[in-house]
C-alpha atoms as a PDB file:
ATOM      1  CA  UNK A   1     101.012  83.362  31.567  1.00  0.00           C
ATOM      2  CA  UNK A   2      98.657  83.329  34.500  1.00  0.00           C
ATOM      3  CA  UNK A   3      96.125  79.724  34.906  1.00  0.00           C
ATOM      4  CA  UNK A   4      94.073  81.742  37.181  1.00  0.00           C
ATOM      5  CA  UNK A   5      90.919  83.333  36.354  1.00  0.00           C
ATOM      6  CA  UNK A   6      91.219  85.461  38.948  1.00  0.00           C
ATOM      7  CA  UNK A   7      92.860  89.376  38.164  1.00  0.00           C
ATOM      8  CA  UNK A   8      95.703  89.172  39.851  1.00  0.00           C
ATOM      9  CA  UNK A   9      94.702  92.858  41.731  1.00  0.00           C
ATOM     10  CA  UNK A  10      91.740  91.234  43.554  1.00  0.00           C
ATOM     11  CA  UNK A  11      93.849  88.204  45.068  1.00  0.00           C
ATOM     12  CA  UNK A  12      94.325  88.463  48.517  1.00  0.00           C
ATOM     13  CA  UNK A  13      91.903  89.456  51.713  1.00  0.00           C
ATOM     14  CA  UNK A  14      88.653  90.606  50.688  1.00  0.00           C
ATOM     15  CA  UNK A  15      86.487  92.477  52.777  1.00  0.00           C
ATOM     16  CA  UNK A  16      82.902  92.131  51.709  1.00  0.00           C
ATOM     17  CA  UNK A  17      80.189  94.738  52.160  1.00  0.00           C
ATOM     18  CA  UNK A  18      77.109  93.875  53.583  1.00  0.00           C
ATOM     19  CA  UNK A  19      73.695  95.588  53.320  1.00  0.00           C
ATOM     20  CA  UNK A  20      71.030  95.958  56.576  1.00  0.00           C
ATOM     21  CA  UNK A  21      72.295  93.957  60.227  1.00  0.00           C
ATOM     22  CA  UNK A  22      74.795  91.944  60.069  1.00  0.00           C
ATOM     23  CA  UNK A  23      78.040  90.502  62.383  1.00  0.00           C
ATOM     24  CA  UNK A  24      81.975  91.860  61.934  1.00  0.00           C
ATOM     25  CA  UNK A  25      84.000  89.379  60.760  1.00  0.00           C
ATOM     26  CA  UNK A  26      85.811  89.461  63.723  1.00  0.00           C
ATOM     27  CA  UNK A  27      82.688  89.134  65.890  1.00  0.00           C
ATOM     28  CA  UNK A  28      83.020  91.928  68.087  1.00  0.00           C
ATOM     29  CA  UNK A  29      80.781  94.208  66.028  1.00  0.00           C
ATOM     30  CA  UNK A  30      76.997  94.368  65.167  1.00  0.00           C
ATOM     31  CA  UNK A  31      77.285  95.913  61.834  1.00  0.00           C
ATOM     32  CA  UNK A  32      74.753  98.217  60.115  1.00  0.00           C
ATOM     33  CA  UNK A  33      75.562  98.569  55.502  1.00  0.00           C
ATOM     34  CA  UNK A  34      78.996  96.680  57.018  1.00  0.00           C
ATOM     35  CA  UNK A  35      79.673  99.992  59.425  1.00  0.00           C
ATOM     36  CA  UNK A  36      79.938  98.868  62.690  1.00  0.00           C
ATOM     37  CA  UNK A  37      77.380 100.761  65.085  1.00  0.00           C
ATOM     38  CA  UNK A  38      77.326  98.205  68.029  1.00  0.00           C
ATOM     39  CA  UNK A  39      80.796  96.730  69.990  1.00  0.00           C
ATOM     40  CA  UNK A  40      80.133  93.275  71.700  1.00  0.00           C
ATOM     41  CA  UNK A  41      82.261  92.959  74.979  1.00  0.00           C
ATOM     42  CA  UNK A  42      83.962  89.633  75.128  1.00  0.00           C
ATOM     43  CA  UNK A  43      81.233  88.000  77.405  1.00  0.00           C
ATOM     44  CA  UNK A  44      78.814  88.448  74.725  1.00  0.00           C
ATOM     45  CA  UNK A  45      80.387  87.546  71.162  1.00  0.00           C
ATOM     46  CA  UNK A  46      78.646  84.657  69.528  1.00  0.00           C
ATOM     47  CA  UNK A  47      80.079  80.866  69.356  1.00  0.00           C
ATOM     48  CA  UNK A  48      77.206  80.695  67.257  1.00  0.00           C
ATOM     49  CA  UNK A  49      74.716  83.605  65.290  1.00  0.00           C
ATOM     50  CA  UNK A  50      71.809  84.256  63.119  1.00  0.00           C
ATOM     51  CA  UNK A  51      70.457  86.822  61.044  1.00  0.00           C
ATOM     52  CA  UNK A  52      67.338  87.688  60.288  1.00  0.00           C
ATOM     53  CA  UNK A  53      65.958  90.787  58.728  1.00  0.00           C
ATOM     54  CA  UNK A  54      67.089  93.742  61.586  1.00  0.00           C
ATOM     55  CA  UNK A  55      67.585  91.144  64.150  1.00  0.00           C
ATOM     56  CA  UNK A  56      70.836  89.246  65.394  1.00  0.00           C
ATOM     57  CA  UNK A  57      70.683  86.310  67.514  1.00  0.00           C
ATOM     58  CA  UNK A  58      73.702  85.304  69.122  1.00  0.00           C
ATOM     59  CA  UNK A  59      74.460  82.486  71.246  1.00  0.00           C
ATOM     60  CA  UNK A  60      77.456  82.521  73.686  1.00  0.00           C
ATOM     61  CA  UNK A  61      79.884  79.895  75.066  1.00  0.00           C
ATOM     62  CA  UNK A  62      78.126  80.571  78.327  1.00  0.00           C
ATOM     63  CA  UNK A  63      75.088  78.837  77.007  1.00  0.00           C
ATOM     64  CA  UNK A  64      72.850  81.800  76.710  1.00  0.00           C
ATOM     65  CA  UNK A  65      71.234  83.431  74.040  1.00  0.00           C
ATOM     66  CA  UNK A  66      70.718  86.799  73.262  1.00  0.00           C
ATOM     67  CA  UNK A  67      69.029  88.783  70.344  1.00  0.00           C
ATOM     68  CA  UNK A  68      69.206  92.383  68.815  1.00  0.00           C
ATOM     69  CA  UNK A  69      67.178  94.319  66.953  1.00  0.00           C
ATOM     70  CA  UNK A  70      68.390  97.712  65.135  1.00  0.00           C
ATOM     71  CA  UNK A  71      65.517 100.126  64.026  1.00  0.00           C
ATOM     72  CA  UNK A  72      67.595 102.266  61.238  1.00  0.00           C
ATOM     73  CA  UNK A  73      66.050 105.838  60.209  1.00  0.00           C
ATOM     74  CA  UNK A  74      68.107 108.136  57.794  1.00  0.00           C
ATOM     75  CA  UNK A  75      67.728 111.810  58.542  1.00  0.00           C
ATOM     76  CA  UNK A  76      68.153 114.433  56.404  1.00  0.00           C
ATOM     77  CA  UNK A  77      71.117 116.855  57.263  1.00  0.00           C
ATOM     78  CA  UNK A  78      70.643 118.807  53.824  1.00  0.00           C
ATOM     79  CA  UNK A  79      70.807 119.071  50.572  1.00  0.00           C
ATOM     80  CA  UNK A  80      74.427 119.897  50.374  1.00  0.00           C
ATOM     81  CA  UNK A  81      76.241 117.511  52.964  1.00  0.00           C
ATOM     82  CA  UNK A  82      77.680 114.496  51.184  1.00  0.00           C
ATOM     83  CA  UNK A  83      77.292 112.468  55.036  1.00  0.00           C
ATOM     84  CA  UNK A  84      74.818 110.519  55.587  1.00  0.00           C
ATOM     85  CA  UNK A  85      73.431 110.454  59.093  1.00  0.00           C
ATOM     86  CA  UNK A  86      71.777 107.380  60.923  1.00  0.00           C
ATOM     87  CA  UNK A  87      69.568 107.229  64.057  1.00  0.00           C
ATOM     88  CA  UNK A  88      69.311 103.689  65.659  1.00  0.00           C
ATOM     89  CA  UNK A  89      67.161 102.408  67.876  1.00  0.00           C
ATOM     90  CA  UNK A  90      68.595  99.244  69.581  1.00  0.00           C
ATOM     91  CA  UNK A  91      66.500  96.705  71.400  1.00  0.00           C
ATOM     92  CA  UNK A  92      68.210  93.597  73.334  1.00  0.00           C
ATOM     93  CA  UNK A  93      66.480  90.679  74.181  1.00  0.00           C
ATOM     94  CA  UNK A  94      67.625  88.214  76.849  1.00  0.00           C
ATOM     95  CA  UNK A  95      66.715  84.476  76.460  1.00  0.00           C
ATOM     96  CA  UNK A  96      67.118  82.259  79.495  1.00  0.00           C
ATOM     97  CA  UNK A  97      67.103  77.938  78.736  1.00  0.00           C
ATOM     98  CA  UNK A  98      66.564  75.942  81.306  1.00  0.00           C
END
């Protein structure tokens, strides 16, 4: 007899599934629907992050701050492709504090 309310099938890692912008768990990915679309070299993976709508701000150990934004259009490939195609238009911003 199990005291768990848990099923004992979904104990364990989880990997949840995130819609719009968003951060890999492992912070070395700017993820779009939890598909990772942008790779963060070392320099530039947060110590700290935000998310807001299609932007990411990240601060780094370094002190500085940085933000993304992803513009996200589907296009249509056909009726008969299962795939789903993304274009993505990536902006960076670079914010200096003095």
């Amino acid at each position: 007899m199990s005291t768990s309310n848990i099923p004992a099938d979904s104990k364990g890692p989880q990997n949840p599934q995130y819609q719009g912008v968003g951060l890999s768990s492992n912070d070395e990915w700017i993820t779009w629907n939890s598909e990772s679309v942008v790779w963060l070299p070392s320099e530039y993976r947060p110590s700290c992050s935000a998310v807001s709508g299609r932007t990411v701000g990240i601060g780094v150990g370094s002190g500085k701050v940085w933000m993304c934004t992803l513009n996200v259009t589907a296009l249509d490939i056909g009726r008969n492709v299962s795939m789903k195609c993304f274009h993505f238009d990536i902006i960076f911003y670079h914010i200096s504090i003095s």
